[in-house]
N, C-alpha and C. Protein backbone atom coordinates (compact mmCIF):
# COMPACT_ATOMS: atom_id res chain seq x y z
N UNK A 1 90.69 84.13 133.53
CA UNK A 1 91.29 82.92 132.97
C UNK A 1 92.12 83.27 131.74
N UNK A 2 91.89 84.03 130.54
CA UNK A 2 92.72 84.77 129.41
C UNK A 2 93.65 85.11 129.75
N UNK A 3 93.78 86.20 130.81
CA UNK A 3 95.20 86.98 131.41
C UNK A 3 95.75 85.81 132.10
N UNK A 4 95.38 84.95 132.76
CA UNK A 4 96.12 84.10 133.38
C UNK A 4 96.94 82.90 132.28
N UNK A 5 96.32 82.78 131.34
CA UNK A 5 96.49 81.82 130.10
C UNK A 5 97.82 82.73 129.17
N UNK A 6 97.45 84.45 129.04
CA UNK A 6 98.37 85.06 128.58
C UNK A 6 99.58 85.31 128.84
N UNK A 7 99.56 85.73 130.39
CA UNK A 7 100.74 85.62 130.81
C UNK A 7 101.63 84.40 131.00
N UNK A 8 100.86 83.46 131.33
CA UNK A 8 102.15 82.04 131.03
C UNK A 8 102.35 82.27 129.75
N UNK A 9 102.00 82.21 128.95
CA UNK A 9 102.19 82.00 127.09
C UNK A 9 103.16 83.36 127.28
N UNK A 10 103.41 84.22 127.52
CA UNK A 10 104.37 85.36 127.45
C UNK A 10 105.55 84.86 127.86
N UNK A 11 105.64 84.54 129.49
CA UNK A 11 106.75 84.02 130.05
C UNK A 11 107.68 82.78 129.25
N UNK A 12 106.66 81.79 129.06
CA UNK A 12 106.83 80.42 128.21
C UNK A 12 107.70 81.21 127.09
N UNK A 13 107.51 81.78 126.34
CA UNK A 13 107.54 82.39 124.96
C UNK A 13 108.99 82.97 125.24
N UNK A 14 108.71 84.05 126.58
CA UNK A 14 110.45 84.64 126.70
C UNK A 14 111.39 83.97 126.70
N UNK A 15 111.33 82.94 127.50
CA UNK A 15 111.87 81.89 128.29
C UNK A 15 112.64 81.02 126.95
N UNK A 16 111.40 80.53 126.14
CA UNK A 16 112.18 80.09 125.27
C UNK A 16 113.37 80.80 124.13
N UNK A 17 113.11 81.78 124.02
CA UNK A 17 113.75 83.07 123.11
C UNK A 17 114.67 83.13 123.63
N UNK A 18 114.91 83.12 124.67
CA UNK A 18 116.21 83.05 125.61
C UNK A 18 116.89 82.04 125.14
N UNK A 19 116.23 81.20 125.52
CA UNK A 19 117.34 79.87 126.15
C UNK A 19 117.84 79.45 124.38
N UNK A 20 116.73 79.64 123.54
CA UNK A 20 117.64 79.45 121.99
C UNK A 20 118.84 80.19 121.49
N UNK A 21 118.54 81.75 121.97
CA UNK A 21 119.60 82.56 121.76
C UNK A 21 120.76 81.78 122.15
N UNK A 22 120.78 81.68 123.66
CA UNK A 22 122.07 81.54 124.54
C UNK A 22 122.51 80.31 123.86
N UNK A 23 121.79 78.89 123.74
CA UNK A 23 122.23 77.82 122.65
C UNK A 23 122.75 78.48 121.59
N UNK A 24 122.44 79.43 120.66
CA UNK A 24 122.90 79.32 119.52
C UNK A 24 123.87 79.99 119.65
N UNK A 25 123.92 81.28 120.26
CA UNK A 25 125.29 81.84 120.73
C UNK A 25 126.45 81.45 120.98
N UNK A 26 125.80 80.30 121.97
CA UNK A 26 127.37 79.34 122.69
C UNK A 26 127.72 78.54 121.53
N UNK A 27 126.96 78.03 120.56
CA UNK A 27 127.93 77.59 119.48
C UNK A 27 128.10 78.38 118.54
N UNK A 28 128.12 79.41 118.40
CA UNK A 28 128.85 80.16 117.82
C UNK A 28 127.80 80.58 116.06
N UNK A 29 126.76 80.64 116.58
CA UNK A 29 126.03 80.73 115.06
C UNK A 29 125.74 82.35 114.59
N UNK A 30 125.81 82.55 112.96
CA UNK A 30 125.88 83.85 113.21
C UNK A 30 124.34 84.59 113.62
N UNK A 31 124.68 85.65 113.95
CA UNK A 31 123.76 86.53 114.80
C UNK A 31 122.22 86.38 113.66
N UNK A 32 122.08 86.61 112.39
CA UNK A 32 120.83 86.52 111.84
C UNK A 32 120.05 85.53 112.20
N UNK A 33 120.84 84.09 111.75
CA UNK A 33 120.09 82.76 112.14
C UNK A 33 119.52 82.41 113.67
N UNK A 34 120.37 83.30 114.63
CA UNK A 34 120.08 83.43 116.17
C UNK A 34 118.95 84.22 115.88
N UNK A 35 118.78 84.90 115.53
CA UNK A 35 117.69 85.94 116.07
C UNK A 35 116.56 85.32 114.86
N UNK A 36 116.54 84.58 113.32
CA UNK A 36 115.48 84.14 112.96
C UNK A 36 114.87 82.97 114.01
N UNK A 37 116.06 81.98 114.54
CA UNK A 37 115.72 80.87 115.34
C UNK A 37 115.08 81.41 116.76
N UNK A 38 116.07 82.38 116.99
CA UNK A 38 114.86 82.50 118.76
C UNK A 38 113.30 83.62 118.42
N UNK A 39 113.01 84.22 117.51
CA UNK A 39 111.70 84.43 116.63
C UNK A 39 110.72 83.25 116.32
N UNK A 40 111.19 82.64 115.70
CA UNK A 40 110.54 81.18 115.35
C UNK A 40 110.17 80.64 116.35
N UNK A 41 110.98 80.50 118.19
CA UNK A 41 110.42 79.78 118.95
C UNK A 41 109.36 80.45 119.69
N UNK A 42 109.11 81.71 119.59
CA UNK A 42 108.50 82.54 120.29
C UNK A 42 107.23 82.35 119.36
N UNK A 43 107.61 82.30 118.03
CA UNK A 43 105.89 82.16 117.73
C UNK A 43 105.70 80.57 117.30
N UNK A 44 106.39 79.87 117.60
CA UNK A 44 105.33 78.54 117.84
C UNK A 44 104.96 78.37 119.16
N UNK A 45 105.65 79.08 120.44
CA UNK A 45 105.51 78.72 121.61
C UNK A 45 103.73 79.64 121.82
N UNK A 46 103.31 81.05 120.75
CA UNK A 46 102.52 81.97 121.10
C UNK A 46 101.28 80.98 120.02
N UNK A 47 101.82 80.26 119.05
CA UNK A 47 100.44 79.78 118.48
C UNK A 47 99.95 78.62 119.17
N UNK A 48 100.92 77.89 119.92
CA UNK A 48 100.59 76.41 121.04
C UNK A 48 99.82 77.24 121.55
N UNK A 49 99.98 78.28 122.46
CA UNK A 49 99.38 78.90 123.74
C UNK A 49 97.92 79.36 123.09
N UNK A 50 97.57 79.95 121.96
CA UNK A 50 96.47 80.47 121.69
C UNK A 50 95.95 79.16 121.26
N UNK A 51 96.24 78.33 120.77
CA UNK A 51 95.32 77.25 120.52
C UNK A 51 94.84 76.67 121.79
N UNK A 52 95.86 76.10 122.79
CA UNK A 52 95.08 75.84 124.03
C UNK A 52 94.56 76.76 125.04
N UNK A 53 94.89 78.47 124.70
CA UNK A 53 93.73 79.33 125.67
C UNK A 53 92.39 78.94 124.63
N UNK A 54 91.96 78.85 123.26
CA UNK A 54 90.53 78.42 122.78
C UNK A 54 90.71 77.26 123.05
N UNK A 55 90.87 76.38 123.23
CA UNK A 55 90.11 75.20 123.44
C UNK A 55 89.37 75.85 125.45
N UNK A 56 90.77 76.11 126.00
CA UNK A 56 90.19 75.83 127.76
C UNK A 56 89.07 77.18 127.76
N UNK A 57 89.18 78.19 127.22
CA UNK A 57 87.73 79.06 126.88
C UNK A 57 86.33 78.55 126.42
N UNK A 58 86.46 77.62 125.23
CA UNK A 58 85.69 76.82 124.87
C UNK A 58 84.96 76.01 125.59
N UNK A 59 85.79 75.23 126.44
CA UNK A 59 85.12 74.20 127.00
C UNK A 59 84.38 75.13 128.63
N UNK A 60 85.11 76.29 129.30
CA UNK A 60 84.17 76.81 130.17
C UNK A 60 83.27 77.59 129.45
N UNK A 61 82.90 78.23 128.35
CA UNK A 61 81.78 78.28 127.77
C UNK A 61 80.96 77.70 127.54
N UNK A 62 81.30 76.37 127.03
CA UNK A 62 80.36 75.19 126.95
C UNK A 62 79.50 74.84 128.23
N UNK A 63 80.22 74.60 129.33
CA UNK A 63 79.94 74.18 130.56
C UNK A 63 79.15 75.16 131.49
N UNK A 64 79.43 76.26 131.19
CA UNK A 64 78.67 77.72 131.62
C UNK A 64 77.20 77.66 130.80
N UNK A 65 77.25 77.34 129.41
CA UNK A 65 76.01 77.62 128.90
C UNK A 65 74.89 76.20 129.38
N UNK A 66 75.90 74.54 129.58
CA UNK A 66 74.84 73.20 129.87
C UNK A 66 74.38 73.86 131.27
N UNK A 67 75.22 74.57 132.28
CA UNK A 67 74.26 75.09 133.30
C UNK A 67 73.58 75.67 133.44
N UNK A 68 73.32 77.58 132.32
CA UNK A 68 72.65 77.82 132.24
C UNK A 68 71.05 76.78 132.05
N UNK A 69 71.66 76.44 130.61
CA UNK A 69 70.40 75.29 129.83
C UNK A 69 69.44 74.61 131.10
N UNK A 70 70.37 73.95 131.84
CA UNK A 70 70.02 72.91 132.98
C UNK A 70 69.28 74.06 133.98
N UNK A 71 69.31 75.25 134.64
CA UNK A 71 68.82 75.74 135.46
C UNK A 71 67.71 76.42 134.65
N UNK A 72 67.51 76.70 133.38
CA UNK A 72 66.22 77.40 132.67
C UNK A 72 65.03 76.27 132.29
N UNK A 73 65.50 74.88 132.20
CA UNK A 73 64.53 74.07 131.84
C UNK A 73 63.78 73.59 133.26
N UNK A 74 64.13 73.74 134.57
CA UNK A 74 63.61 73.64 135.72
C UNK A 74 61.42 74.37 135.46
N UNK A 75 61.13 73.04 136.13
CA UNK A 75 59.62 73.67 136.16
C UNK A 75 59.53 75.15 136.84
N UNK A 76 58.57 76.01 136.99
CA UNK A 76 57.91 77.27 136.93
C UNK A 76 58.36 77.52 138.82
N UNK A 77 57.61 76.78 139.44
CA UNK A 77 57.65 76.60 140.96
C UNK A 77 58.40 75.46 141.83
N UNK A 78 59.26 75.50 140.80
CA UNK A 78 60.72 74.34 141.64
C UNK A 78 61.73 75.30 142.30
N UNK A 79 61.96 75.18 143.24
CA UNK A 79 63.15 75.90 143.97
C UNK A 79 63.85 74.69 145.07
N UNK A 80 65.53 75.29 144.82
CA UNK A 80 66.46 74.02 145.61
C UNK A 80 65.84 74.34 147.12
C-alpha cells in the first residue's frame, strides 16, 4: 500500500512540475521563477501525498489491530 501511495505521489508530483514549467514558459517568465514555481509544486504536491499516505496507513493499522483485539478476546474453546 506505501509503494502504491508513493508512486502516485511521484507521478502526481512530475506531472505537476511539468505542466507549471510549460505554463510559465509559454508566458514567457524568466527561467529562475520557473524553476522556483515548478519546485514549489512538487513539494506541496509531495507533502499532500505524505499526509494522506499517514492518515490511509493509520487507519489500516487501526483496523488491523480492532481485529486483532476482536479475535484475542474470543473465549479459550470458541472456534468459527
Amino acid at each position: 500500500m506505501g509503494d502504491l501511495i508513493r508512486r502516485v505521489v511521484m507521478v502526481l508530483a512530475g506531472t505537476v512540475g511539468v505542466l507549471i514549467a510549460w505554463i510559465n514558459v509559454e508566458n514567457q517568465t524568466p527561467w529562475p521563477l520557473v524553476l522556483l514555481r515548478a519546485v514549489l509544486g512538487i513539494a506541496i504536491i509531495a507533502a499532500a501525498g505524505l499526509v494522506v499516505g499517514f492518515i490511509l496507513m493509520r487507519t489500516a493499522l487501526r483496523r488491523h489491530y480492532e481485529n486483532w483485539l476482536a479475535q484475542s478476546r474470543r473465549p479459550a474453546g470458541h472456534t468459527r
